[in-house]
PDB file of N, CA and C in Angstrom:
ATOM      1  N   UNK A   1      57.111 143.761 121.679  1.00  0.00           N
ATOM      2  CA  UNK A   1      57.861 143.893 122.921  1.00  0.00           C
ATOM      3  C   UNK A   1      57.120 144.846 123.855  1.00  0.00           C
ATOM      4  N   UNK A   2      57.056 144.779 125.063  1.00  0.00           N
ATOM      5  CA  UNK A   2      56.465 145.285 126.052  1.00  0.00           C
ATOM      6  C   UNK A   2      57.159 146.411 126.625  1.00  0.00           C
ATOM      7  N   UNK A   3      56.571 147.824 126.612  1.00  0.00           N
ATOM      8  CA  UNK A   3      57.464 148.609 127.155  1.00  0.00           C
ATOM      9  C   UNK A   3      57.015 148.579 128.629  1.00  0.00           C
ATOM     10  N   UNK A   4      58.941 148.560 129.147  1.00  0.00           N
ATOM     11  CA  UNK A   4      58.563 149.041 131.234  1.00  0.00           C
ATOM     12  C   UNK A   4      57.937 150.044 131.387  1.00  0.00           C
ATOM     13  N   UNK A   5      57.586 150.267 132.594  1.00  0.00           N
ATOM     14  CA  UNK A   5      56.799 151.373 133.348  1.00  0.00           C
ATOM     15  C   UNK A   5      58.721 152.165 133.364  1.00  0.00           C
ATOM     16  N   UNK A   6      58.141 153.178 133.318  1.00  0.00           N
ATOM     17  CA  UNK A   6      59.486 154.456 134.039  1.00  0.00           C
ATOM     18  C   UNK A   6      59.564 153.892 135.961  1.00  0.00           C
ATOM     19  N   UNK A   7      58.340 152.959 136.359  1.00  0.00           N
ATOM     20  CA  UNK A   7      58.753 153.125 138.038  1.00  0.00           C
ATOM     21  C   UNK A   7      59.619 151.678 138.616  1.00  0.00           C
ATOM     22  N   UNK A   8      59.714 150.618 136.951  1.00  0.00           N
ATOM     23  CA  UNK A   8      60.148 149.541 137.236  1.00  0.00           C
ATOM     24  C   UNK A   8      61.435 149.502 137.424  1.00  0.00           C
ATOM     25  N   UNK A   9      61.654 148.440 138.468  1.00  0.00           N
ATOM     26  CA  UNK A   9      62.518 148.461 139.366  1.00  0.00           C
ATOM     27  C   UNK A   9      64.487 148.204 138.530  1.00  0.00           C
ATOM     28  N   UNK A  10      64.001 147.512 137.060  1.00  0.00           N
ATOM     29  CA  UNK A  10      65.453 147.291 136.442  1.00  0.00           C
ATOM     30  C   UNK A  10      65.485 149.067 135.532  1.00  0.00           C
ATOM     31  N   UNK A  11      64.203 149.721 135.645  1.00  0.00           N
ATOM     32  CA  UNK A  11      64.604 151.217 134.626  1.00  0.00           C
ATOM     33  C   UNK A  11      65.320 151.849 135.911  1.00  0.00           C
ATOM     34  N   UNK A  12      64.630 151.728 137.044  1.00  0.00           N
ATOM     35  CA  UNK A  12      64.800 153.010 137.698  1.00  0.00           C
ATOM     36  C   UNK A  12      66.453 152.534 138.614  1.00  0.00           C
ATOM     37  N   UNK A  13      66.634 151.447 138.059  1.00  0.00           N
ATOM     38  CA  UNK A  13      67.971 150.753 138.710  1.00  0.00           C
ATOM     39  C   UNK A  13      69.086 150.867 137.778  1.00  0.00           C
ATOM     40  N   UNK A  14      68.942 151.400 136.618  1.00  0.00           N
ATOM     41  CA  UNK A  14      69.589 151.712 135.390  1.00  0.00           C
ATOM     42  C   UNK A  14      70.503 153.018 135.399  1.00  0.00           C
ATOM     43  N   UNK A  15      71.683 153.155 135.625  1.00  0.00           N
ATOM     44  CA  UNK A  15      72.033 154.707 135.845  1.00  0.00           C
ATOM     45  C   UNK A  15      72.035 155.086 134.280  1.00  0.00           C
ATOM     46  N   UNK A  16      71.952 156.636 133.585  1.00  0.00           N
ATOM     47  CA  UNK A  16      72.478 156.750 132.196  1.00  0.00           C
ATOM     48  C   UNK A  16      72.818 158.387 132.522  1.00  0.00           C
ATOM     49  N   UNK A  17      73.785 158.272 131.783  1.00  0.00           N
ATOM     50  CA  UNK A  17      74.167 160.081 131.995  1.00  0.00           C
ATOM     51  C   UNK A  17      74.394 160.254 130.631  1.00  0.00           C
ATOM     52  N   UNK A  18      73.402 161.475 130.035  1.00  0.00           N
ATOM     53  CA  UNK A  18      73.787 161.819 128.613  1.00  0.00           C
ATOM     54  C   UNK A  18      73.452 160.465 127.877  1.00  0.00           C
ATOM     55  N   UNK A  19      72.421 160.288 128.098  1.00  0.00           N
ATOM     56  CA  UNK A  19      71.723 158.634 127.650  1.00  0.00           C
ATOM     57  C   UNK A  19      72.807 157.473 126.968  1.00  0.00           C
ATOM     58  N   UNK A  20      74.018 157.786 128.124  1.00  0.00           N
ATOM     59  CA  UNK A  20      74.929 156.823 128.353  1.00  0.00           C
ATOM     60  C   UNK A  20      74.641 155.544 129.242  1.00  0.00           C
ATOM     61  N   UNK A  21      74.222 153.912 129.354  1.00  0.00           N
ATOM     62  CA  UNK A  21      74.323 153.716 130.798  1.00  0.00           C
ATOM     63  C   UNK A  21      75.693 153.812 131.161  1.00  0.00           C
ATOM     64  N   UNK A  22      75.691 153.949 132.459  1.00  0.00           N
ATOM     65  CA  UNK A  22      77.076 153.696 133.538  1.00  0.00           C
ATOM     66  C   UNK A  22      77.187 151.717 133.609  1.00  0.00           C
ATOM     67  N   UNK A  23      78.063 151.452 133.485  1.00  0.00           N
ATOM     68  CA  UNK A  23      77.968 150.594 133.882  1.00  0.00           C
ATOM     69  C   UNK A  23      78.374 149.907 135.435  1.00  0.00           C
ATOM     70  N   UNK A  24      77.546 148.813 136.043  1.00  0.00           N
ATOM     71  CA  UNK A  24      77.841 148.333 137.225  1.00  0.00           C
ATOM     72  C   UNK A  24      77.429 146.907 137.376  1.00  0.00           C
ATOM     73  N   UNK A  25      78.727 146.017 137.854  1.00  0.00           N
ATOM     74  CA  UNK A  25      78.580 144.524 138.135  1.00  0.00           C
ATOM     75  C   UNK A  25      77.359 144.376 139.428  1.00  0.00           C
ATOM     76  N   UNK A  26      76.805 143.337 139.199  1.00  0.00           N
ATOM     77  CA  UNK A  26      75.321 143.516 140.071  1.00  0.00           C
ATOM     78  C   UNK A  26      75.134 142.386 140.173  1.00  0.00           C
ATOM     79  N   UNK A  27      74.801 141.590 141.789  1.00  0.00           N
ATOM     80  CA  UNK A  27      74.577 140.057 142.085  1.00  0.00           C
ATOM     81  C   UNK A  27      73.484 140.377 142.962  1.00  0.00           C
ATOM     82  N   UNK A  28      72.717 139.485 142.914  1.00  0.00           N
ATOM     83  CA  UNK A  28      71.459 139.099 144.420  1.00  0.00           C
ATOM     84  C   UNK A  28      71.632 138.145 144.719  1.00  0.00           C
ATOM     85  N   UNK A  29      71.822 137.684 146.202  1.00  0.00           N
ATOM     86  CA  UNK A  29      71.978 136.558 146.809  1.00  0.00           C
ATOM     87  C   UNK A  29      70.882 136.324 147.754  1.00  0.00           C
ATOM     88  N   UNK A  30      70.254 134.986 147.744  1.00  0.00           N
ATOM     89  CA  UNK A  30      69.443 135.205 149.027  1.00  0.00           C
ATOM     90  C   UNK A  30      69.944 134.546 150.253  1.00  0.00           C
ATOM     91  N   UNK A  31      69.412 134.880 151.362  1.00  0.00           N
ATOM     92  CA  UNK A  31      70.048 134.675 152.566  1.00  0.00           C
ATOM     93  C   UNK A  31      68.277 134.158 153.632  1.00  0.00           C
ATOM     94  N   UNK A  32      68.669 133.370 154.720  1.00  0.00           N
ATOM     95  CA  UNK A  32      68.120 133.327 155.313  1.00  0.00           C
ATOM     96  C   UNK A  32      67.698 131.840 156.650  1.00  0.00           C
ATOM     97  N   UNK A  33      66.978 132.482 156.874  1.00  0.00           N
ATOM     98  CA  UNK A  33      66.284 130.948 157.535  1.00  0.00           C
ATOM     99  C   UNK A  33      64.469 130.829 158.000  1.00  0.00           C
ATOM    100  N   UNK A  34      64.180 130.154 158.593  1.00  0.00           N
ATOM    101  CA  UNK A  34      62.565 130.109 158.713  1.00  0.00           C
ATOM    102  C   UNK A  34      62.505 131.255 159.225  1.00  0.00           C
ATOM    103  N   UNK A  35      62.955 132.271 159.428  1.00  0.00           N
ATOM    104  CA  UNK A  35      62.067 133.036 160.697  1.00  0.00           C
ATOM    105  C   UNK A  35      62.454 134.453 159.851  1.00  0.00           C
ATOM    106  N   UNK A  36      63.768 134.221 159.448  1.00  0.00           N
ATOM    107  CA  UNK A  36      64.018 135.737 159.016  1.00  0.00           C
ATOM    108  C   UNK A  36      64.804 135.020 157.496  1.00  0.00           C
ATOM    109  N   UNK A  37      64.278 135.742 156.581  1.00  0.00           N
ATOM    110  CA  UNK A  37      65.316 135.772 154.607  1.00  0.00           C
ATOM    111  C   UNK A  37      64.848 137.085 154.064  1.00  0.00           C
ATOM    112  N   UNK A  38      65.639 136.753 153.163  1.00  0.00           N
ATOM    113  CA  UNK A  38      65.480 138.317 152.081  1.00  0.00           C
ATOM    114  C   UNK A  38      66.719 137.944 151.002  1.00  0.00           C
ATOM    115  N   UNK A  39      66.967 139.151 150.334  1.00  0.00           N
ATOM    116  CA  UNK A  39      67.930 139.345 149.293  1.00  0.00           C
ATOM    117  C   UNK A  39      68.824 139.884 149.556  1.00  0.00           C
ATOM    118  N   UNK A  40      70.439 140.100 149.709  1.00  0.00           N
ATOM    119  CA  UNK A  40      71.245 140.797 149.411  1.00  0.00           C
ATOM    120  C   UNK A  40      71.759 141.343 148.054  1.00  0.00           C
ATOM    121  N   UNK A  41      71.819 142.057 148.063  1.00  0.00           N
ATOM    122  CA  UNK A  41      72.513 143.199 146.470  1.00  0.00           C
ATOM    123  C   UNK A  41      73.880 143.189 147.113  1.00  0.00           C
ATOM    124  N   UNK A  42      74.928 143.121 146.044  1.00  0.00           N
ATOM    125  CA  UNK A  42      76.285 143.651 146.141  1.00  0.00           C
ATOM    126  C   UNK A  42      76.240 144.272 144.805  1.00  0.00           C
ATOM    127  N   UNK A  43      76.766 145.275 144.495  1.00  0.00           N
ATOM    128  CA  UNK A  43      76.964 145.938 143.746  1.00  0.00           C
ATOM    129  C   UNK A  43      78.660 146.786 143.011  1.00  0.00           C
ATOM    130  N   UNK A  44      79.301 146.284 142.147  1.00  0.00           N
ATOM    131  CA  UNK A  44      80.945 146.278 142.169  1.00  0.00           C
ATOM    132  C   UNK A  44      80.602 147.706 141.043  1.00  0.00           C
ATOM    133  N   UNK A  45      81.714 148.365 141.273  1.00  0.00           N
ATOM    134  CA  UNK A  45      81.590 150.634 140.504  1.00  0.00           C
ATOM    135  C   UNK A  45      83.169 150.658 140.918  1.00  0.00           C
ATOM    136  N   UNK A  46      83.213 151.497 139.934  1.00  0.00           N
ATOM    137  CA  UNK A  46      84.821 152.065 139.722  1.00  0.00           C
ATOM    138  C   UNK A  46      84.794 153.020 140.729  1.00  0.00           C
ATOM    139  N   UNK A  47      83.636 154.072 140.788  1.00  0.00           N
ATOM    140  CA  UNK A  47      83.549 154.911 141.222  1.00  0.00           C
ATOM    141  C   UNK A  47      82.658 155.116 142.464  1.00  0.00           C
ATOM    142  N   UNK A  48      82.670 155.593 143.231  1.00  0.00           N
ATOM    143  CA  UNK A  48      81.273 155.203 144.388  1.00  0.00           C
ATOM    144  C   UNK A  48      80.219 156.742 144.189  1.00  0.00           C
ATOM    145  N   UNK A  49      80.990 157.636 143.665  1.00  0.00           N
ATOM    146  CA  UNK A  49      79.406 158.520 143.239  1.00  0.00           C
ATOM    147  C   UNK A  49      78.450 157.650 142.069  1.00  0.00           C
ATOM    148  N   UNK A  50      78.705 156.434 140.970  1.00  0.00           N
ATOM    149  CA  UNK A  50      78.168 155.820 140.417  1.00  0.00           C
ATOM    150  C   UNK A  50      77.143 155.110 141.355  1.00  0.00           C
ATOM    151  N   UNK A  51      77.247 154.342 141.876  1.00  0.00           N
ATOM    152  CA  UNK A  51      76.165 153.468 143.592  1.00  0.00           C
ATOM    153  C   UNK A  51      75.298 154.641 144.314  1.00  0.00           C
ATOM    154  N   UNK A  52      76.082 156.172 144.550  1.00  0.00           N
ATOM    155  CA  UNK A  52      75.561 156.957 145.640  1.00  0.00           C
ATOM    156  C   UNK A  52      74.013 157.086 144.349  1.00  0.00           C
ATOM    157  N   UNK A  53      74.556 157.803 142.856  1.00  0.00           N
ATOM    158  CA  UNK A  53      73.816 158.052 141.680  1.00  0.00           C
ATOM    159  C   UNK A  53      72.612 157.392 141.656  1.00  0.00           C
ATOM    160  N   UNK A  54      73.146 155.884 141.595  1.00  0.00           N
ATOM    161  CA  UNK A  54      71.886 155.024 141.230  1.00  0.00           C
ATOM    162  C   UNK A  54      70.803 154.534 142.412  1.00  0.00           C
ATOM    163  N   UNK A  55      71.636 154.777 143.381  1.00  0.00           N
ATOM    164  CA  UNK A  55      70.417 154.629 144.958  1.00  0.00           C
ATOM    165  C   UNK A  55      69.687 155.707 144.828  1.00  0.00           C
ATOM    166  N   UNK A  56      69.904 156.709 144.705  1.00  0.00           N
ATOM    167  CA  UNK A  56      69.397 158.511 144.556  1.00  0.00           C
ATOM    168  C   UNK A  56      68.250 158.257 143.631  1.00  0.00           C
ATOM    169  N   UNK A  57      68.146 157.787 142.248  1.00  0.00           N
ATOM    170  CA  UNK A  57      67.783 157.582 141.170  1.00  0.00           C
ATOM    171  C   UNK A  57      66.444 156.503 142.047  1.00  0.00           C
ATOM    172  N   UNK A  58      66.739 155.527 142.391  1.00  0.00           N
ATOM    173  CA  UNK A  58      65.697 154.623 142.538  1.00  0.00           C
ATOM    174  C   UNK A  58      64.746 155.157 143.779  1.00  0.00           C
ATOM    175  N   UNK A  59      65.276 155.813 144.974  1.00  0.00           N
ATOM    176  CA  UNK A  59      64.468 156.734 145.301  1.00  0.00           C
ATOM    177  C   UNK A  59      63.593 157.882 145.669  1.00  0.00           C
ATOM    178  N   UNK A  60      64.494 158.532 145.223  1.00  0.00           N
ATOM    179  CA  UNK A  60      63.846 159.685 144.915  1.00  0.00           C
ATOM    180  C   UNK A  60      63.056 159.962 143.960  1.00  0.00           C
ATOM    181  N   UNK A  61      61.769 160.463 143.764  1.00  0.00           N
ATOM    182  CA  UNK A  61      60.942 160.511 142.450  1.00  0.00           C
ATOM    183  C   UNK A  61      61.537 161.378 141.912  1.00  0.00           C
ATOM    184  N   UNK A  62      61.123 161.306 140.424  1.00  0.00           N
ATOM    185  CA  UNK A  62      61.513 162.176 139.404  1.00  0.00           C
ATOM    186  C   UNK A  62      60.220 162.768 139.129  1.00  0.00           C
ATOM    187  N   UNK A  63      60.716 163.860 137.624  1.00  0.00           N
ATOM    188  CA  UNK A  63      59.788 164.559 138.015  1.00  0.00           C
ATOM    189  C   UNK A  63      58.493 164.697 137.607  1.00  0.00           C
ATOM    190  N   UNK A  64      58.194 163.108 137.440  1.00  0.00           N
ATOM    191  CA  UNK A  64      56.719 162.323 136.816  1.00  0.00           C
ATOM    192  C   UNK A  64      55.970 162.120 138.283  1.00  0.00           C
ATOM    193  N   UNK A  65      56.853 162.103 139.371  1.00  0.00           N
ATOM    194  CA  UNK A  65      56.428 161.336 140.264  1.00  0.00           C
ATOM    195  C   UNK A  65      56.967 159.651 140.403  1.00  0.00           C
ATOM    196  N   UNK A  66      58.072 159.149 139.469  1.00  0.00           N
ATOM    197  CA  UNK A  66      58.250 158.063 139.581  1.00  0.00           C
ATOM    198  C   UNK A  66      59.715 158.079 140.391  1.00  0.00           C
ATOM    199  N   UNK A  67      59.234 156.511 141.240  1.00  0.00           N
ATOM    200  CA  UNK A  67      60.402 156.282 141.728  1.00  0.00           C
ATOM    201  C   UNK A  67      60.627 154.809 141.736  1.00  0.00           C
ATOM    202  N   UNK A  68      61.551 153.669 142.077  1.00  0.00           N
ATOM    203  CA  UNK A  68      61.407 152.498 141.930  1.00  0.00           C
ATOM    204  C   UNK A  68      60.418 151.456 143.693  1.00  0.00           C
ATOM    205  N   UNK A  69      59.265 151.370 142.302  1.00  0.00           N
ATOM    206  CA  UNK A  69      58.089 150.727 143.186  1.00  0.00           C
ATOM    207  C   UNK A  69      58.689 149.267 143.803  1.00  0.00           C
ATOM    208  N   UNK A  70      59.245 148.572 143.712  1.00  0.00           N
ATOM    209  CA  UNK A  70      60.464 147.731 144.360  1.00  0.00           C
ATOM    210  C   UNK A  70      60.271 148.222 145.645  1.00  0.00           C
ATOM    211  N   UNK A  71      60.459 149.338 146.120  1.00  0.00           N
ATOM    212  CA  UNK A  71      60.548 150.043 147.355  1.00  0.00           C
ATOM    213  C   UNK A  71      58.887 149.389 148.378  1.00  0.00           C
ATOM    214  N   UNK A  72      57.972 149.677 147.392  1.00  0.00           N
ATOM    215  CA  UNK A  72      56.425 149.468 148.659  1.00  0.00           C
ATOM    216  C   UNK A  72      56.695 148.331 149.013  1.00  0.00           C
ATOM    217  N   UNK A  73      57.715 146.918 148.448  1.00  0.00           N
ATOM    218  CA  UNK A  73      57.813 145.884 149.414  1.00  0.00           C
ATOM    219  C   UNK A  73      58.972 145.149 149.925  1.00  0.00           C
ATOM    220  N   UNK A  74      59.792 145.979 150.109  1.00  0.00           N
ATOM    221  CA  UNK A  74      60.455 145.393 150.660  1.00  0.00           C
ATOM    222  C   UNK A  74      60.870 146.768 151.881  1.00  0.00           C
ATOM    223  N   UNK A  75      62.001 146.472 152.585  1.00  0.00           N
ATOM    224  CA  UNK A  75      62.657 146.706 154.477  1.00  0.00           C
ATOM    225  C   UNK A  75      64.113 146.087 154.263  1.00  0.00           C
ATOM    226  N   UNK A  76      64.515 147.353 153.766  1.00  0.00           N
ATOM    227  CA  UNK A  76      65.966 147.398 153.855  1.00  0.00           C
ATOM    228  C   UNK A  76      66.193 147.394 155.747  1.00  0.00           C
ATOM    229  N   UNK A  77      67.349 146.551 155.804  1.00  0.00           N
ATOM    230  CA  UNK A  77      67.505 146.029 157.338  1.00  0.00           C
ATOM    231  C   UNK A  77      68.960 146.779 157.795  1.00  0.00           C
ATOM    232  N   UNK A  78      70.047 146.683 156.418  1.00  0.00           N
ATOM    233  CA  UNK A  78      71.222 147.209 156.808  1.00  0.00           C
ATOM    234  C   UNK A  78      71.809 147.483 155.437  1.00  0.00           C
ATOM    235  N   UNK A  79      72.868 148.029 155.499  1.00  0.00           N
ATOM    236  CA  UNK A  79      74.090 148.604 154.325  1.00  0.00           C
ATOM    237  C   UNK A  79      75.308 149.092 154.509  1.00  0.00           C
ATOM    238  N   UNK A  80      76.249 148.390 153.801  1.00  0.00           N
ATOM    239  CA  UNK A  80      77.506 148.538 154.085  1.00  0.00           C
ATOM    240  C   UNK A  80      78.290 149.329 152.636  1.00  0.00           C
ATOM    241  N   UNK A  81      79.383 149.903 152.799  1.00  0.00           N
ATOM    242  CA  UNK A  81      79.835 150.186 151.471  1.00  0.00           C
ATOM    243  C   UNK A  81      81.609 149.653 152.076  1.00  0.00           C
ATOM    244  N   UNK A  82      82.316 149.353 150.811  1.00  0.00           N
ATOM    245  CA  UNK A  82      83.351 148.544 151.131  1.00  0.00           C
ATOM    246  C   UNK A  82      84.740 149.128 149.777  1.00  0.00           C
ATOM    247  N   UNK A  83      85.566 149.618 150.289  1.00  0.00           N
ATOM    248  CA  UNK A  83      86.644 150.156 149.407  1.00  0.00           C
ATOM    249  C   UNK A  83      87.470 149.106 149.198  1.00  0.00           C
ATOM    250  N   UNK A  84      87.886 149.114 148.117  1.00  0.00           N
ATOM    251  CA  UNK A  84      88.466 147.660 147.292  1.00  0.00           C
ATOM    252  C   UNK A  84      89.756 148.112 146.139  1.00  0.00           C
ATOM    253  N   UNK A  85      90.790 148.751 146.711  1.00  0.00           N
ATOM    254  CA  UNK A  85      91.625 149.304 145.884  1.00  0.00           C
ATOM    255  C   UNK A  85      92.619 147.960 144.896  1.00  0.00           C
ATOM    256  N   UNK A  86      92.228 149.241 143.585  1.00  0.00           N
ATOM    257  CA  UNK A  86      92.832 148.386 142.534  1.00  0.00           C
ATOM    258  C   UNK A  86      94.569 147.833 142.851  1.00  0.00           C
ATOM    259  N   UNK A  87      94.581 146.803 141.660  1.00  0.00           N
ATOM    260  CA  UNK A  87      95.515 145.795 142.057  1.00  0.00           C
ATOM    261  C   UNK A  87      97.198 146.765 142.041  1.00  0.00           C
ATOM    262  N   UNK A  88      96.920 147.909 140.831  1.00  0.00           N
ATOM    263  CA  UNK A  88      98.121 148.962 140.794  1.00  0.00           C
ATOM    264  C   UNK A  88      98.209 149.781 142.280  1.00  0.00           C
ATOM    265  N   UNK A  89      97.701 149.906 142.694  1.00  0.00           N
ATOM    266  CA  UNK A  89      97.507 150.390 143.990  1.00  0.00           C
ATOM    267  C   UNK A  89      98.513 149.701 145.464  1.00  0.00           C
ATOM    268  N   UNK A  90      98.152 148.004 145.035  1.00  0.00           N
ATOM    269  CA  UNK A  90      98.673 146.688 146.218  1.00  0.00           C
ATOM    270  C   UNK A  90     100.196 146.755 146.134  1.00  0.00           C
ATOM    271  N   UNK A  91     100.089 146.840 144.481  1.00  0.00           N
ATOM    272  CA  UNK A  91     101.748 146.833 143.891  1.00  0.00           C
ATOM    273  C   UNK A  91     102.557 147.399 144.385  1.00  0.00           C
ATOM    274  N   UNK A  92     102.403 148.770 144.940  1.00  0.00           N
ATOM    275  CA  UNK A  92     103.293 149.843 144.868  1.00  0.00           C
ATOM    276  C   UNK A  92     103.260 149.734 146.723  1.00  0.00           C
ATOM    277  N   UNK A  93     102.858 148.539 147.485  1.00  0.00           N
ATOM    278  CA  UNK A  93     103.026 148.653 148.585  1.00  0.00           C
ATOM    279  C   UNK A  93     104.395 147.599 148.717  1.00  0.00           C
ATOM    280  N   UNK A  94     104.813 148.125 150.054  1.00  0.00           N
ATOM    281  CA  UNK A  94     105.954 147.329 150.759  1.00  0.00           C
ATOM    282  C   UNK A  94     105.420 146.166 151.219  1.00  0.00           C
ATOM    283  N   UNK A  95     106.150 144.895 151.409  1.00  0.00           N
ATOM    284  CA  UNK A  95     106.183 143.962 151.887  1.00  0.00           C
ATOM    285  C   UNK A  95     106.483 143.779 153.433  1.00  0.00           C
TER     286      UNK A  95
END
């Protein structure tokens, strides 16, 4: 088996605390047309310091100097973050 580099893009996209991973639901979609495409990431967390964690993690180097090389090619264009309260939450509202 082949070990990753520490700068590849699924290690350094990996959160682990206390060489726990965190876990997080994770889709890429692509989008586009002739002139302009790319990838979208959505990314689903219980928590949103988990997302703030793992963006932090992929770029900022550590303290090898690694950070996620993913980064030299691509041009992030935009980013949204989106609150999605649980279903116990809907319940306890009025009609």
């Amino acid at each position: 088996m082949i070990k990753k580099k520490p700068y590849a893009h699924n290690i350094k996209a990996k959160l682990t605390i206390d060489g726990k991973e965190i876990k997080m639901l994770r889709q890429n979609r692509a989008f586009g047309n002739a002139l302009e495409h790319g990838t979208m990431f959505v990314g689903f967390v219980a928590n949103p310091d988990t997302m703030t964690a793992t963006l932090k993690q992929m770029i900022t180097a550590d303290e090898n100097g690694n950070y996620d090389h993913l980064l030299d090619f691509v041009i992030a264009k935009t980013g949204t973050n989106y609150f999605v309260p649980p279903q116990s939450f809907l319940d306890t509202l009025d009609d």
